[in-house]
C-alpha atoms as a PDB file:
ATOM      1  CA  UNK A   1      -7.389  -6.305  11.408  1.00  0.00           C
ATOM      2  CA  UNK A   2      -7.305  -2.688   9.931  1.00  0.00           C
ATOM      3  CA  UNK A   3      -4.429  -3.069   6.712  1.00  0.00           C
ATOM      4  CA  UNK A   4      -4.072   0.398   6.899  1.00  0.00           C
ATOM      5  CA  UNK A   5      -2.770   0.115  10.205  1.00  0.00           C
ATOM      6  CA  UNK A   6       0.262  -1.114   8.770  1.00  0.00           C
ATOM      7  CA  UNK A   7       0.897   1.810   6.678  1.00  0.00           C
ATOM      8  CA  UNK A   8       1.396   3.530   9.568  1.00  0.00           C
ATOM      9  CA  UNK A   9       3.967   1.546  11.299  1.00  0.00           C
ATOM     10  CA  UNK A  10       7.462   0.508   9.399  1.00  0.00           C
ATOM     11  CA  UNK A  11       7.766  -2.852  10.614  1.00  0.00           C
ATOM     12  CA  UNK A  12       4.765  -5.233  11.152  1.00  0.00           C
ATOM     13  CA  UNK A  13       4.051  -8.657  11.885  1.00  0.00           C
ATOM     14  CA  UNK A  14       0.409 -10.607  10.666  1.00  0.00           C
ATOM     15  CA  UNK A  15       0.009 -13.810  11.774  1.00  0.00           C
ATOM     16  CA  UNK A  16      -2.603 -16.370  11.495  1.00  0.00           C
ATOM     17  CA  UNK A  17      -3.438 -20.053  10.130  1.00  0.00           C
ATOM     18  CA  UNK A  18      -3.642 -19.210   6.544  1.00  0.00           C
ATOM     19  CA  UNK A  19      -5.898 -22.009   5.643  1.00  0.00           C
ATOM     20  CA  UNK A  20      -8.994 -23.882   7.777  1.00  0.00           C
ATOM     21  CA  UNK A  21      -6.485 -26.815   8.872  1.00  0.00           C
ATOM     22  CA  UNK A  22      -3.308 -26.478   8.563  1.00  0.00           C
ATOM     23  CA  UNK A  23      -2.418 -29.660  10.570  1.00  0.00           C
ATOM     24  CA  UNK A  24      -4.026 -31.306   8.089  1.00  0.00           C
ATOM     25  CA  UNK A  25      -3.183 -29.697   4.892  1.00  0.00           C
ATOM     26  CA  UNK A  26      -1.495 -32.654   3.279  1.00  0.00           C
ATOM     27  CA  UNK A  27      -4.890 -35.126   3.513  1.00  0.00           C
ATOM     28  CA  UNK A  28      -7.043 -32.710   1.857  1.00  0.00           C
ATOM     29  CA  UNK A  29      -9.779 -32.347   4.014  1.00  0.00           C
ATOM     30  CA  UNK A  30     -13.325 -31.255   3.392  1.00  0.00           C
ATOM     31  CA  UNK A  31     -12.991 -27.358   4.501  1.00  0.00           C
ATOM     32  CA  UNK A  32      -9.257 -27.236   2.440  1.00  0.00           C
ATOM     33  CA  UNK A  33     -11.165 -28.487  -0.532  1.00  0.00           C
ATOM     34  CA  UNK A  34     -14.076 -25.873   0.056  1.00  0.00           C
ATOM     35  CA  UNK A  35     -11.259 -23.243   0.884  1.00  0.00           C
ATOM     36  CA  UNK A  36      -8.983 -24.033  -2.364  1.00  0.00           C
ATOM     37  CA  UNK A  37     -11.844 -24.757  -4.526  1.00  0.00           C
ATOM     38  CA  UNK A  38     -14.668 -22.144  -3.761  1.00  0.00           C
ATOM     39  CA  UNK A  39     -12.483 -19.192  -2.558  1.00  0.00           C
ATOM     40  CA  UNK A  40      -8.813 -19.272  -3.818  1.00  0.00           C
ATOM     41  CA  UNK A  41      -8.944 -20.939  -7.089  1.00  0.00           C
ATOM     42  CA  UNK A  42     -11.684 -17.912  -8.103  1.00  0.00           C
ATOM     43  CA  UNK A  43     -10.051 -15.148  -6.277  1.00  0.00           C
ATOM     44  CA  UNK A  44      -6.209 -15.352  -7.681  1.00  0.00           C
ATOM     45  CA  UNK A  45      -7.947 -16.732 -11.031  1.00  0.00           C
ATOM     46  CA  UNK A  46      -5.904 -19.545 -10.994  1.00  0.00           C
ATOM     47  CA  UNK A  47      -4.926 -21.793 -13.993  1.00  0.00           C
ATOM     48  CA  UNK A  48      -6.842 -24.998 -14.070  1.00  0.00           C
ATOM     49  CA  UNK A  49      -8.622 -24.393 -10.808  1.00  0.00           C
ATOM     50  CA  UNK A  50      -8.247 -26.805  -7.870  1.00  0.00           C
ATOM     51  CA  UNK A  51      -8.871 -30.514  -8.271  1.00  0.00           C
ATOM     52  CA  UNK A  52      -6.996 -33.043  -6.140  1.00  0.00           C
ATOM     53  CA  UNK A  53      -3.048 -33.430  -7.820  1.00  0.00           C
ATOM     54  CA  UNK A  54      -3.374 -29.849  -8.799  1.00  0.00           C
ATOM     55  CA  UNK A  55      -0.284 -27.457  -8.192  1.00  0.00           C
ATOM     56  CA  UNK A  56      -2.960 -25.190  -5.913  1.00  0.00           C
ATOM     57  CA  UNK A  57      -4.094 -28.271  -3.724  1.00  0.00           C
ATOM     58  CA  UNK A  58      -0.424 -29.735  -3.461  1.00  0.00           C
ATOM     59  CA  UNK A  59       1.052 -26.036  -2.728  1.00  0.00           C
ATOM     60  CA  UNK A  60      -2.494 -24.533  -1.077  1.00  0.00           C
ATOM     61  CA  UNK A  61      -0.744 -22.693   2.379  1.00  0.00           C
ATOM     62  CA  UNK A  62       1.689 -21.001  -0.370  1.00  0.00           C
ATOM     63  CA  UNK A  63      -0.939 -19.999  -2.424  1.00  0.00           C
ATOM     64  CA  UNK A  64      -3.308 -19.271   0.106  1.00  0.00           C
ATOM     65  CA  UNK A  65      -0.873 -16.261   1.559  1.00  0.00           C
ATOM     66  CA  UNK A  66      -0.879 -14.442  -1.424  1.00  0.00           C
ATOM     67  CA  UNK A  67      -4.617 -14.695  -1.630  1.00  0.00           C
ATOM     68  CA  UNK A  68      -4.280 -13.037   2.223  1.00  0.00           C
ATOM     69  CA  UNK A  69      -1.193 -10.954   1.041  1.00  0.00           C
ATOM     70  CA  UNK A  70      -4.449  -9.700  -1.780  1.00  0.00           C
ATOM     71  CA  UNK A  71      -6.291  -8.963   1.114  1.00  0.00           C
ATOM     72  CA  UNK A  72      -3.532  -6.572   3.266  1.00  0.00           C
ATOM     73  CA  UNK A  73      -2.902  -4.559   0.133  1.00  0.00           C
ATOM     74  CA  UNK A  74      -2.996  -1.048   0.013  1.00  0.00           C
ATOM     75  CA  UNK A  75      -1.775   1.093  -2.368  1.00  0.00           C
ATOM     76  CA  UNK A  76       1.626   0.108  -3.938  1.00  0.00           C
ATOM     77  CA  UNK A  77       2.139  -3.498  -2.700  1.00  0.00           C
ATOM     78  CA  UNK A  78       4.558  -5.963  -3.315  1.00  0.00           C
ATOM     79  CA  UNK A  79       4.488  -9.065  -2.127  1.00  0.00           C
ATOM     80  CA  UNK A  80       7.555 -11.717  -1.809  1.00  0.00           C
ATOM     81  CA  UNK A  81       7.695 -15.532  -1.170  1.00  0.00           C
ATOM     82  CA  UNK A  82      10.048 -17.704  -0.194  1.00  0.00           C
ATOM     83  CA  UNK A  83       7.558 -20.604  -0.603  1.00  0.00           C
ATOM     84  CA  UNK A  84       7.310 -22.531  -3.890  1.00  0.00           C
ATOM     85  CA  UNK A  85       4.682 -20.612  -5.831  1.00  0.00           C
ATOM     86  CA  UNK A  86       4.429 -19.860  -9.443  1.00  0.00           C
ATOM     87  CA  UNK A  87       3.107 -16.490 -10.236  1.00  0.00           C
ATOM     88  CA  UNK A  88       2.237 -17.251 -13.446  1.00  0.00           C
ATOM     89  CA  UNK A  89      -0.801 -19.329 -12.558  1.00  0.00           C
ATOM     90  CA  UNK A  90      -1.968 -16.669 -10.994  1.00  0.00           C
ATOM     91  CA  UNK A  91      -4.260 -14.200 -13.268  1.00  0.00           C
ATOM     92  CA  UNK A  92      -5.351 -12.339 -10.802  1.00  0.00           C
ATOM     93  CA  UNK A  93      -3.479 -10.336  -8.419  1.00  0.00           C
ATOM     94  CA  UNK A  94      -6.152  -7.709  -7.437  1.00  0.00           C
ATOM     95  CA  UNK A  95      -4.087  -4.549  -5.571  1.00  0.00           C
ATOM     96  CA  UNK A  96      -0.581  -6.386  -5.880  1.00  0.00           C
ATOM     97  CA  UNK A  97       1.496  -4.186  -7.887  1.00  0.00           C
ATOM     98  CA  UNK A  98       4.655  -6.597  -8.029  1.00  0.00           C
ATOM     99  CA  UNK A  99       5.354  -9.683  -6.805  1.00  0.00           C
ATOM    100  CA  UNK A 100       8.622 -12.138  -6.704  1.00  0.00           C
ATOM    101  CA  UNK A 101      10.610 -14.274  -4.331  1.00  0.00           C
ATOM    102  CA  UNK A 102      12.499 -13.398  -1.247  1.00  0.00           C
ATOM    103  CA  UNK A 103      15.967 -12.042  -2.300  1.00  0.00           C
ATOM    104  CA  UNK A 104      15.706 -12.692  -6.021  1.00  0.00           C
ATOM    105  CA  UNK A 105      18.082 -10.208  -7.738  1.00  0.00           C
ATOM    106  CA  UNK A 106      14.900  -8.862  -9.995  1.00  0.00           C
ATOM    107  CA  UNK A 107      13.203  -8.384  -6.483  1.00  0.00           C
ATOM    108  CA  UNK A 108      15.482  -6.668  -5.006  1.00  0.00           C
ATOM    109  CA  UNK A 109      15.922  -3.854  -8.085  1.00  0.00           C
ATOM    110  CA  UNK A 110      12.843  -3.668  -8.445  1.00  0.00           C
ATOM    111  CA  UNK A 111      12.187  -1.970  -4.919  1.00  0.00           C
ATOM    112  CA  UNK A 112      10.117   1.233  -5.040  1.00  0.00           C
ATOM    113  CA  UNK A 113       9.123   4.285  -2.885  1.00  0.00           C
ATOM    114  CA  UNK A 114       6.146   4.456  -0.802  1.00  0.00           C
ATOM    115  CA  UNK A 115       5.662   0.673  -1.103  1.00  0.00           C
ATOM    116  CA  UNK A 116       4.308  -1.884   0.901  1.00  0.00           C
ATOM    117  CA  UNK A 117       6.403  -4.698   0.794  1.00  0.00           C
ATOM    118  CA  UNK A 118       4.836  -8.068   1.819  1.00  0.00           C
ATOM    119  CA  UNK A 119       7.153 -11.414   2.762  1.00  0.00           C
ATOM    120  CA  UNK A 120       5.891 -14.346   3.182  1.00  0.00           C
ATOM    121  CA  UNK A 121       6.880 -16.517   5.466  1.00  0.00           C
ATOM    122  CA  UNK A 122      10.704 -15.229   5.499  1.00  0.00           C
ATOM    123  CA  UNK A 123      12.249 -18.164   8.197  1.00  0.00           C
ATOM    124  CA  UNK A 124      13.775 -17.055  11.315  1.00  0.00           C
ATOM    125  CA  UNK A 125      13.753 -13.684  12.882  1.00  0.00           C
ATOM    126  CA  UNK A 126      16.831 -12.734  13.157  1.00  0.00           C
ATOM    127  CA  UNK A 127      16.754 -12.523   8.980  1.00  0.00           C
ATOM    128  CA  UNK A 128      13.911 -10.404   8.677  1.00  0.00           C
ATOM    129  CA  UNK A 129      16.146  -6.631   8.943  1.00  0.00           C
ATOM    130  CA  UNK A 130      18.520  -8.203   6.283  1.00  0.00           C
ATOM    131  CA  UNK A 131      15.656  -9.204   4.083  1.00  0.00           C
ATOM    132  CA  UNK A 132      13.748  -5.830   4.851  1.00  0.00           C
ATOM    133  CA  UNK A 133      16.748  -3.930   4.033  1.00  0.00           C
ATOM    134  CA  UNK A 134      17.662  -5.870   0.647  1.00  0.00           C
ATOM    135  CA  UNK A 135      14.118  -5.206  -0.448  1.00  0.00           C
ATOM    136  CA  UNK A 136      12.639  -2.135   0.894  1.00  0.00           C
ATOM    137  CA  UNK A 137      13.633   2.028   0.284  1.00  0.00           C
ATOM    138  CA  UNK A 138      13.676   4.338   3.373  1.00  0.00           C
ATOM    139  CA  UNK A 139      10.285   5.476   2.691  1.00  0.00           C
ATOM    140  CA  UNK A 140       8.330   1.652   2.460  1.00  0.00           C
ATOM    141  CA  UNK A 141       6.635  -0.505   5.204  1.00  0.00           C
ATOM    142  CA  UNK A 142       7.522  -4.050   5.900  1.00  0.00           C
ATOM    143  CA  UNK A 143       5.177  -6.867   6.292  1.00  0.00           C
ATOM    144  CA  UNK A 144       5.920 -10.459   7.700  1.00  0.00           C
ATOM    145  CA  UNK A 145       3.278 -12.641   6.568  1.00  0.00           C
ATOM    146  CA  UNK A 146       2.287 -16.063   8.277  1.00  0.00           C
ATOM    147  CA  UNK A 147       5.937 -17.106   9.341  1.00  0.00           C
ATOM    148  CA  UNK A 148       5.892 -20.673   9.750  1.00  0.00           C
ATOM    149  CA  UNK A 149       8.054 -21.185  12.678  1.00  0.00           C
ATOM    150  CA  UNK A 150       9.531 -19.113  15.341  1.00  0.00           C
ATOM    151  CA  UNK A 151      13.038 -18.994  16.309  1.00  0.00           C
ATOM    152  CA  UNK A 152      12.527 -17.724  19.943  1.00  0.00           C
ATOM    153  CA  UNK A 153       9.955 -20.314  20.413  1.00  0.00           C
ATOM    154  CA  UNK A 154       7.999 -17.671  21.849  1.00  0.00           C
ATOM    155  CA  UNK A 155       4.814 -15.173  20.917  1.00  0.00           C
ATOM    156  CA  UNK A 156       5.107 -13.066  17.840  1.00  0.00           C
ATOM    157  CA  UNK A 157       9.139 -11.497  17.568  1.00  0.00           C
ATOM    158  CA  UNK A 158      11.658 -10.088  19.608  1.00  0.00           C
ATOM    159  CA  UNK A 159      13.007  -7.936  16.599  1.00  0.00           C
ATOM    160  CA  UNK A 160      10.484  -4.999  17.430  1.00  0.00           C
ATOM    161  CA  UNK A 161       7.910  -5.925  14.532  1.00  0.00           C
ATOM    162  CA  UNK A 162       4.374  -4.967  16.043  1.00  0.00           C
ATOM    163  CA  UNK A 163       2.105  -7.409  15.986  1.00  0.00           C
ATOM    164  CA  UNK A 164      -0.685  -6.260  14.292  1.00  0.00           C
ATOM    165  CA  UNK A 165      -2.998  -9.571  13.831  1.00  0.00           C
ATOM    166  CA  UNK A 166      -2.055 -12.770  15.494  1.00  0.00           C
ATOM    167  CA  UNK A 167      -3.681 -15.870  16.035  1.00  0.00           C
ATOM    168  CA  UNK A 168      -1.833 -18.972  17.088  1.00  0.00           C
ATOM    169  CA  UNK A 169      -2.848 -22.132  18.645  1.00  0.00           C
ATOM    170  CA  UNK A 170      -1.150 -23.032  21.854  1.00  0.00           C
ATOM    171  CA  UNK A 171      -2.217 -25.926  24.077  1.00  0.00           C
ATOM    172  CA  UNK A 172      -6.067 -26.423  25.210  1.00  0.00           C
ATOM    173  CA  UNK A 173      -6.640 -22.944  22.862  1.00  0.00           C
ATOM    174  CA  UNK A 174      -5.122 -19.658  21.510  1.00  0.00           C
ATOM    175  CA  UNK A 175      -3.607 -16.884  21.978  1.00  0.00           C
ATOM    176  CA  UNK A 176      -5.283 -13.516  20.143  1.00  0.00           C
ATOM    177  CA  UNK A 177      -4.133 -10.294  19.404  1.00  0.00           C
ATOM    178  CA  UNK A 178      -5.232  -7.642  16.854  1.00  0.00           C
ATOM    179  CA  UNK A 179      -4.076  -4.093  17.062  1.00  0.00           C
ATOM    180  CA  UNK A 180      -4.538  -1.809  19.234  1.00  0.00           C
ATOM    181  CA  UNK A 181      -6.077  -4.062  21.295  1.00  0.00           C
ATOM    182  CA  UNK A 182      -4.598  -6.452  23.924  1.00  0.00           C
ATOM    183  CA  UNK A 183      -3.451  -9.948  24.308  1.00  0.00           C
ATOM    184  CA  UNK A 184      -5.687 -12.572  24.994  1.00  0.00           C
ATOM    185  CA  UNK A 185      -5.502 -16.271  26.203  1.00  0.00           C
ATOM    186  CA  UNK A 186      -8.500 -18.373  24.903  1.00  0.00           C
ATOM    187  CA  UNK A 187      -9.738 -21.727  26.017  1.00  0.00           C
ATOM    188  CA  UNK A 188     -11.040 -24.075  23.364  1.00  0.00           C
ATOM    189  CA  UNK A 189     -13.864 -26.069  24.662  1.00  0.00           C
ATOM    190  CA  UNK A 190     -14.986 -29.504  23.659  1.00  0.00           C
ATOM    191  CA  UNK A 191     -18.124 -28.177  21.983  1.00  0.00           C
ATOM    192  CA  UNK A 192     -15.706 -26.190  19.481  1.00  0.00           C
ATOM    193  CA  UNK A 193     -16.999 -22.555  20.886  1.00  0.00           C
ATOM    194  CA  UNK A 194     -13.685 -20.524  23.517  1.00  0.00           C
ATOM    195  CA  UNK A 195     -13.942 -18.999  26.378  1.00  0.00           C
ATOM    196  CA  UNK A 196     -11.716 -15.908  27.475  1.00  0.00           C
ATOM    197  CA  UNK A 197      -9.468 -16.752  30.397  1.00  0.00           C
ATOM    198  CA  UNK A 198      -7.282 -13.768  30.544  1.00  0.00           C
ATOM    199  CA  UNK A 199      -6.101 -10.536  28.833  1.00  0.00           C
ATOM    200  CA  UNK A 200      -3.134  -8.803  29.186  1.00  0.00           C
ATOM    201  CA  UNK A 201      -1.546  -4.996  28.452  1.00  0.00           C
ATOM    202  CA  UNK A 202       1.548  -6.768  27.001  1.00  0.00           C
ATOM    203  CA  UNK A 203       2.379  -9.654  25.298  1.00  0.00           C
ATOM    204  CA  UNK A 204       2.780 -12.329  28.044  1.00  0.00           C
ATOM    205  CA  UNK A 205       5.453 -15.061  27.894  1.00  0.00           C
ATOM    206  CA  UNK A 206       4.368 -18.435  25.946  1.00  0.00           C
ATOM    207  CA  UNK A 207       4.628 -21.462  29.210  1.00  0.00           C
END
């Protein structure tokens, strides 16, 4: 995934499991530990670290998209949460210029030009204009980071949002896109490694 891809296009989707196993995100598992512990607690700089009980192991998918929201930024870039995260315990914010939660009065005046705005995990699609427009001036880009659940029960959107990086796990394996490239259908074997089964021009139909 190229992030300056997205500067290019208005409205993009990124989606992907934001943490090793999100399944298993509540039982603190060996990689989540590794994950919150050796990369997130250093990168965002975050207050008292990770130990089990902390704020950043109980709320580690929230905080882990604004370490991947670090990670898309480019240039002026805000990003906004609707998931319970306190911005304070985070010291460092790298290329964020701004951050804030989804449809906060403060948020929304604080909208600038030329911005990349950033929302995580906004809820169901047929929000994401209303949030866009409460939050972003004629000449920004929109990002939709890691929503959580889809509406359509589908692939990606139906709102016109490209889909710029997307990873989800369907049955047997997963599904793969990264722009410009196409869709593809992977198996997972039992060995852990996938095997292509098909790619496609278009996004195909999730059956």
């Amino acid at each position: 995934f190229n992030p300056s891809f997205v500067h290019r296009k208005k409205k993009v989707e990124v989606n992907f499991p934001p943490v090793p196993n999100v399944e298993e995100v509540k039982f603190g598992t060996p990689l989540n530990q590794k994950f919150g512990k050796i990369t997130l607690a250093k990168d965002l700089g975050f207050v008292g670290g990770y130990k089990p009980g902390s704020e950043l192991s109980r709320q580690l998918i929230a905080y882990a998209n604004i370490y991947w929201a670090k990670k898309i930024a480019s240039g002026k870039t805000c990003v906004l949460t609707t998931e319970p995260v306190n911005f304070s315990n985070v010291k460092n914010m790298g290329n964020l210029s701004r951050s804030g939660k989804v449809m906060s009065e403060k948020a929304r005046q604080d909208a600038r030009d030329n911005e990349l705005v950033v929302c995580v995990n906004p809820g169901g699609e047929e929000i994401w204009d209303r949030i866009a427009s409460a939050h972003v001036s004629p000449s920004s880009k929109f990002l939709v980071l890691n929503n959580a659940y889809s509406t359509s029960y589908d692939l990606g959107n139906k709102k016109g949002y490209e889909e710029a990086y997307y990873l989800k796990r369907v049955s047997k394996g997963w599904v793969f896109r990264a722009f410009p490239g196409p869709w593809e259908a992977y198996l997972e074997k039992p060995d852990g490694n996938v095997e292509l089964l098909e790619s496609y021009k278009t996004k195909p139909p999730l059956r």
